[in-house]
C-alpha atoms as a PDB file:
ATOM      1  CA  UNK A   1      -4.049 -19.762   1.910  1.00  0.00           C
ATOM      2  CA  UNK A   2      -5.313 -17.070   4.215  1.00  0.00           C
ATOM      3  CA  UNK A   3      -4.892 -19.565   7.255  1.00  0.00           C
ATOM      4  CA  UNK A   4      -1.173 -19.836   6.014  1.00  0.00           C
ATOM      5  CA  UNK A   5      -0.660 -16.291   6.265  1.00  0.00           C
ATOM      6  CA  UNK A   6      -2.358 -15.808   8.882  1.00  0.00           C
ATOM      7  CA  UNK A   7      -0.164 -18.895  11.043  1.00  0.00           C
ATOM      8  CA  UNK A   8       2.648 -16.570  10.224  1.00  0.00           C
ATOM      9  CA  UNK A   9       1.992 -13.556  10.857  1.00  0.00           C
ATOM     10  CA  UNK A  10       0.856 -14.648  14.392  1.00  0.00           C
ATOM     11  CA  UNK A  11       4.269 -16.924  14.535  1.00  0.00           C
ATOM     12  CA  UNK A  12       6.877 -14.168  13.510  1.00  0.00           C
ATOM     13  CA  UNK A  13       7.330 -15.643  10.194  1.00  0.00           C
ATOM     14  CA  UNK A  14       6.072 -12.706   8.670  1.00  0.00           C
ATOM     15  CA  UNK A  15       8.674 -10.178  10.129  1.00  0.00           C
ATOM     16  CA  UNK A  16      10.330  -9.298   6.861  1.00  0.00           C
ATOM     17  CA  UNK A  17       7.424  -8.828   5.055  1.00  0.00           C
ATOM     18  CA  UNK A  18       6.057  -6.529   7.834  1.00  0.00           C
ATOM     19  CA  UNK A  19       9.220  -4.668   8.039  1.00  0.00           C
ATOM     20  CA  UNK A  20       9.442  -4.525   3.947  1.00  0.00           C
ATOM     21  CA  UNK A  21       5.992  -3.222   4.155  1.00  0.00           C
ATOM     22  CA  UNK A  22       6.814  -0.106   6.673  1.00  0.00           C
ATOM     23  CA  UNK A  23      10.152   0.554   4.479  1.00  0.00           C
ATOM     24  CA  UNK A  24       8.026   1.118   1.123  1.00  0.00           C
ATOM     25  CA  UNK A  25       5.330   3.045   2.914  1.00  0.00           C
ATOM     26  CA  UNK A  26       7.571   5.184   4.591  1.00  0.00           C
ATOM     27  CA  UNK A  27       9.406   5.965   1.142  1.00  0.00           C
ATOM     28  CA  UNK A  28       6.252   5.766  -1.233  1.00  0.00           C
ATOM     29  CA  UNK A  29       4.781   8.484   1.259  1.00  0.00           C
ATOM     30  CA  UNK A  30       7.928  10.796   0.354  1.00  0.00           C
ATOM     31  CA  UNK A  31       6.507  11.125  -3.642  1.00  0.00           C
ATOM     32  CA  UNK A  32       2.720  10.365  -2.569  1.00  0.00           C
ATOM     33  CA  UNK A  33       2.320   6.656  -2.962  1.00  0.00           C
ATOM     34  CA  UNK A  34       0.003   4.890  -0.898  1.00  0.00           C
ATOM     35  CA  UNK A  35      -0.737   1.293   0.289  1.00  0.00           C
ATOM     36  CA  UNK A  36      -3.155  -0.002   2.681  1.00  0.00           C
ATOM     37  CA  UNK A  37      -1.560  -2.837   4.560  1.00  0.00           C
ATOM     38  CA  UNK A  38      -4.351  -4.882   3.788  1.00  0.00           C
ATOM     39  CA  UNK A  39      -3.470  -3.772   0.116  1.00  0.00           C
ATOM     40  CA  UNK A  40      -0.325  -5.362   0.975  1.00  0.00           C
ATOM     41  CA  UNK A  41      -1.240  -8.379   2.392  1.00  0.00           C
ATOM     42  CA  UNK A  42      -3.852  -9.180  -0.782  1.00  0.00           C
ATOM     43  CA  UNK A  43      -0.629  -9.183  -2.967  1.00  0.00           C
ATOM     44  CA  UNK A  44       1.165 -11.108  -0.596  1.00  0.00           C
ATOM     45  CA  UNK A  45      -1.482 -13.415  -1.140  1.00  0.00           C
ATOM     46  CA  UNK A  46      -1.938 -13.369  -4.498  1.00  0.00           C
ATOM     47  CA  UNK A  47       1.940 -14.009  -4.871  1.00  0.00           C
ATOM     48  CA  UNK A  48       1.647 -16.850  -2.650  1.00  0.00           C
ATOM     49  CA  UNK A  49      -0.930 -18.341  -4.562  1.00  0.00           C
ATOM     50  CA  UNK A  50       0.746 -17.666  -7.881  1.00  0.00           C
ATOM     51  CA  UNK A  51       3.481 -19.728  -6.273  1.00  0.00           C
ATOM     52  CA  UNK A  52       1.423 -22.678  -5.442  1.00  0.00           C
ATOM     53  CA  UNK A  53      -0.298 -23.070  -8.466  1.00  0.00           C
ATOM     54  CA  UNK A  54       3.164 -22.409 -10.730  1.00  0.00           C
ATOM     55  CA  UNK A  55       5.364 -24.197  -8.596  1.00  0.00           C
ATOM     56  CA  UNK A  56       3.009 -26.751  -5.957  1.00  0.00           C
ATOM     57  CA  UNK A  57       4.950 -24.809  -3.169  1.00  0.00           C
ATOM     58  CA  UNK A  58       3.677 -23.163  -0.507  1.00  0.00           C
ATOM     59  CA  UNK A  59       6.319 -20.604   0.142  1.00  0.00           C
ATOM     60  CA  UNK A  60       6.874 -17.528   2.601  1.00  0.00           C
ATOM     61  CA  UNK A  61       9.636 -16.417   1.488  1.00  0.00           C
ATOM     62  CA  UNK A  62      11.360 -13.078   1.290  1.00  0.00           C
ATOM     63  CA  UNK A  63      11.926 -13.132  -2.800  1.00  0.00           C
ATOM     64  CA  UNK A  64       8.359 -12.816  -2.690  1.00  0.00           C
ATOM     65  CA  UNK A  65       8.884  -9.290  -2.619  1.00  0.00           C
ATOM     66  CA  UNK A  66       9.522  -7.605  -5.785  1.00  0.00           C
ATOM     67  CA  UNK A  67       6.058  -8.721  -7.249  1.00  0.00           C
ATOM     68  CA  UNK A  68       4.521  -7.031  -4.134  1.00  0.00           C
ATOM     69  CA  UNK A  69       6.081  -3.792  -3.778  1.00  0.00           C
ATOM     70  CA  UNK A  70       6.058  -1.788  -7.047  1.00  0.00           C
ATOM     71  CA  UNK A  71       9.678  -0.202  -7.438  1.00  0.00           C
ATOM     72  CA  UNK A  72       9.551   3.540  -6.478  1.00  0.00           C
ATOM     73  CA  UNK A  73      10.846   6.314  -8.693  1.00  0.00           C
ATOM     74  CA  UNK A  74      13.872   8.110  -7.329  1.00  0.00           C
ATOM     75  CA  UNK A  75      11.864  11.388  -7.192  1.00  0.00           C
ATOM     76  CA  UNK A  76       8.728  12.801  -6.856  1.00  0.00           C
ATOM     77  CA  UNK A  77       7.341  13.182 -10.610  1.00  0.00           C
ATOM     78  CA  UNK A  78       5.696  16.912 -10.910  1.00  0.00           C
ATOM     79  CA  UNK A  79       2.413  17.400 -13.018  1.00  0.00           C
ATOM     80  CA  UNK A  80       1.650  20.748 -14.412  1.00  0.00           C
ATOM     81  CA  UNK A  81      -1.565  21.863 -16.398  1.00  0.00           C
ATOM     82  CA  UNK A  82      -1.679  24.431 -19.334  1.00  0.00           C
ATOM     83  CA  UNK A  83       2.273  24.770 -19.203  1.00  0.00           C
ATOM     84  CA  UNK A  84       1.614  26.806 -15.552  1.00  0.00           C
ATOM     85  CA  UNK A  85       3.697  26.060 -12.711  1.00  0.00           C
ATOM     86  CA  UNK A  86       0.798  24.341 -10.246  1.00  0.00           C
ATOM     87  CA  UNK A  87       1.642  20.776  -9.399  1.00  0.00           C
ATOM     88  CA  UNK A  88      -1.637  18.604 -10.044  1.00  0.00           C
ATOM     89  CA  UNK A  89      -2.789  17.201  -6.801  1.00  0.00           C
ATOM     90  CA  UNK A  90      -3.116  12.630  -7.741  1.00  0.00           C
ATOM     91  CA  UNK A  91      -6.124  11.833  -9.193  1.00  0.00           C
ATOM     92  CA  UNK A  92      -5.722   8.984  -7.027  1.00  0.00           C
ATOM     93  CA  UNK A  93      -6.218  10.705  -3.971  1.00  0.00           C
ATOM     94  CA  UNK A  94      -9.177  12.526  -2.034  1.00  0.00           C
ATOM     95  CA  UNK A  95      -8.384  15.684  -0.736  1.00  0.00           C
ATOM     96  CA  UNK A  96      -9.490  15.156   3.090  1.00  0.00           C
ATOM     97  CA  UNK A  97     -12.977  16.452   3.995  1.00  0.00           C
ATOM     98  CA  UNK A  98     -13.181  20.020   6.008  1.00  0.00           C
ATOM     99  CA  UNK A  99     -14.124  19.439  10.038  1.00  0.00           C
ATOM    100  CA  UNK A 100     -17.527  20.949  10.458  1.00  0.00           C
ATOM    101  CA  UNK A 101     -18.305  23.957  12.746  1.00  0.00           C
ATOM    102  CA  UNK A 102     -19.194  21.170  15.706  1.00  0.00           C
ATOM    103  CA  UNK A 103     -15.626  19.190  15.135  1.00  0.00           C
ATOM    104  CA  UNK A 104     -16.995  16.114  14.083  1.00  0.00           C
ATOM    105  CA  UNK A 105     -15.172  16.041  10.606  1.00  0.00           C
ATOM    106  CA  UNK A 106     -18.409  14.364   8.997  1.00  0.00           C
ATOM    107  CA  UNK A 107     -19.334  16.606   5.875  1.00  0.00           C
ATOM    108  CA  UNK A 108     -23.353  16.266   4.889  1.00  0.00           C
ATOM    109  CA  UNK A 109     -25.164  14.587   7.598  1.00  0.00           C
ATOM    110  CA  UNK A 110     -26.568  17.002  10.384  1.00  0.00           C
ATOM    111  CA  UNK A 111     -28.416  15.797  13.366  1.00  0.00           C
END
């Protein structure tokens, strides 16, 4: 299956899925969504192989899609905590580590 996908990718074949991928990222990031392309490319996969065992197709097709890119709410849902106005930062996501004094961004580990 991975070979598949991987054939193509490297042929072109892929082009709407790479282009669907950069249009959900690019509107997931407006309301803090995130996926990895390689997050992408395991459902991709696991769609494809949903396919072939459903169906005895192989098939790179384009209404692959919806079962690979959750649908996005309209806007960006706001949490608030103790009925205060402070949006909740996603539990989902780390807060990004604080560059050190010597600018190497690693937090911890001192040489």
């Amino acid at each position: 299956m991975q070979e598949t996908i991987n054939h193509a990718n490297a042929t072109g074949d892929l082009a709407w899925f790479n282009a669907a991928y950069r249009a959900w990222r690019i509107e997931a990031e407006k309301i803090g969504r995130v996926m990895s392309y390689a997050e992408a490319l395991a459902r991709l996969r696991k769609a494809v192989t949903k396919r072939l065992i459903t169906l005895d197709v192989i098939n790179l097709d384009a209404d692959l899609l919806p079962g690979i890119f959750p649908e996005l709410p309209k806007e960006r849902a706001e949490n608030y905590v103790d009925d205060l106005k402070k949006p909740v930062p996603s539990s989902r996501t780390r807060p990004r580590p604080k560059p050190r004094a010597d600018g190497s961004g690693r937090r911890g580990i001192s040489h």
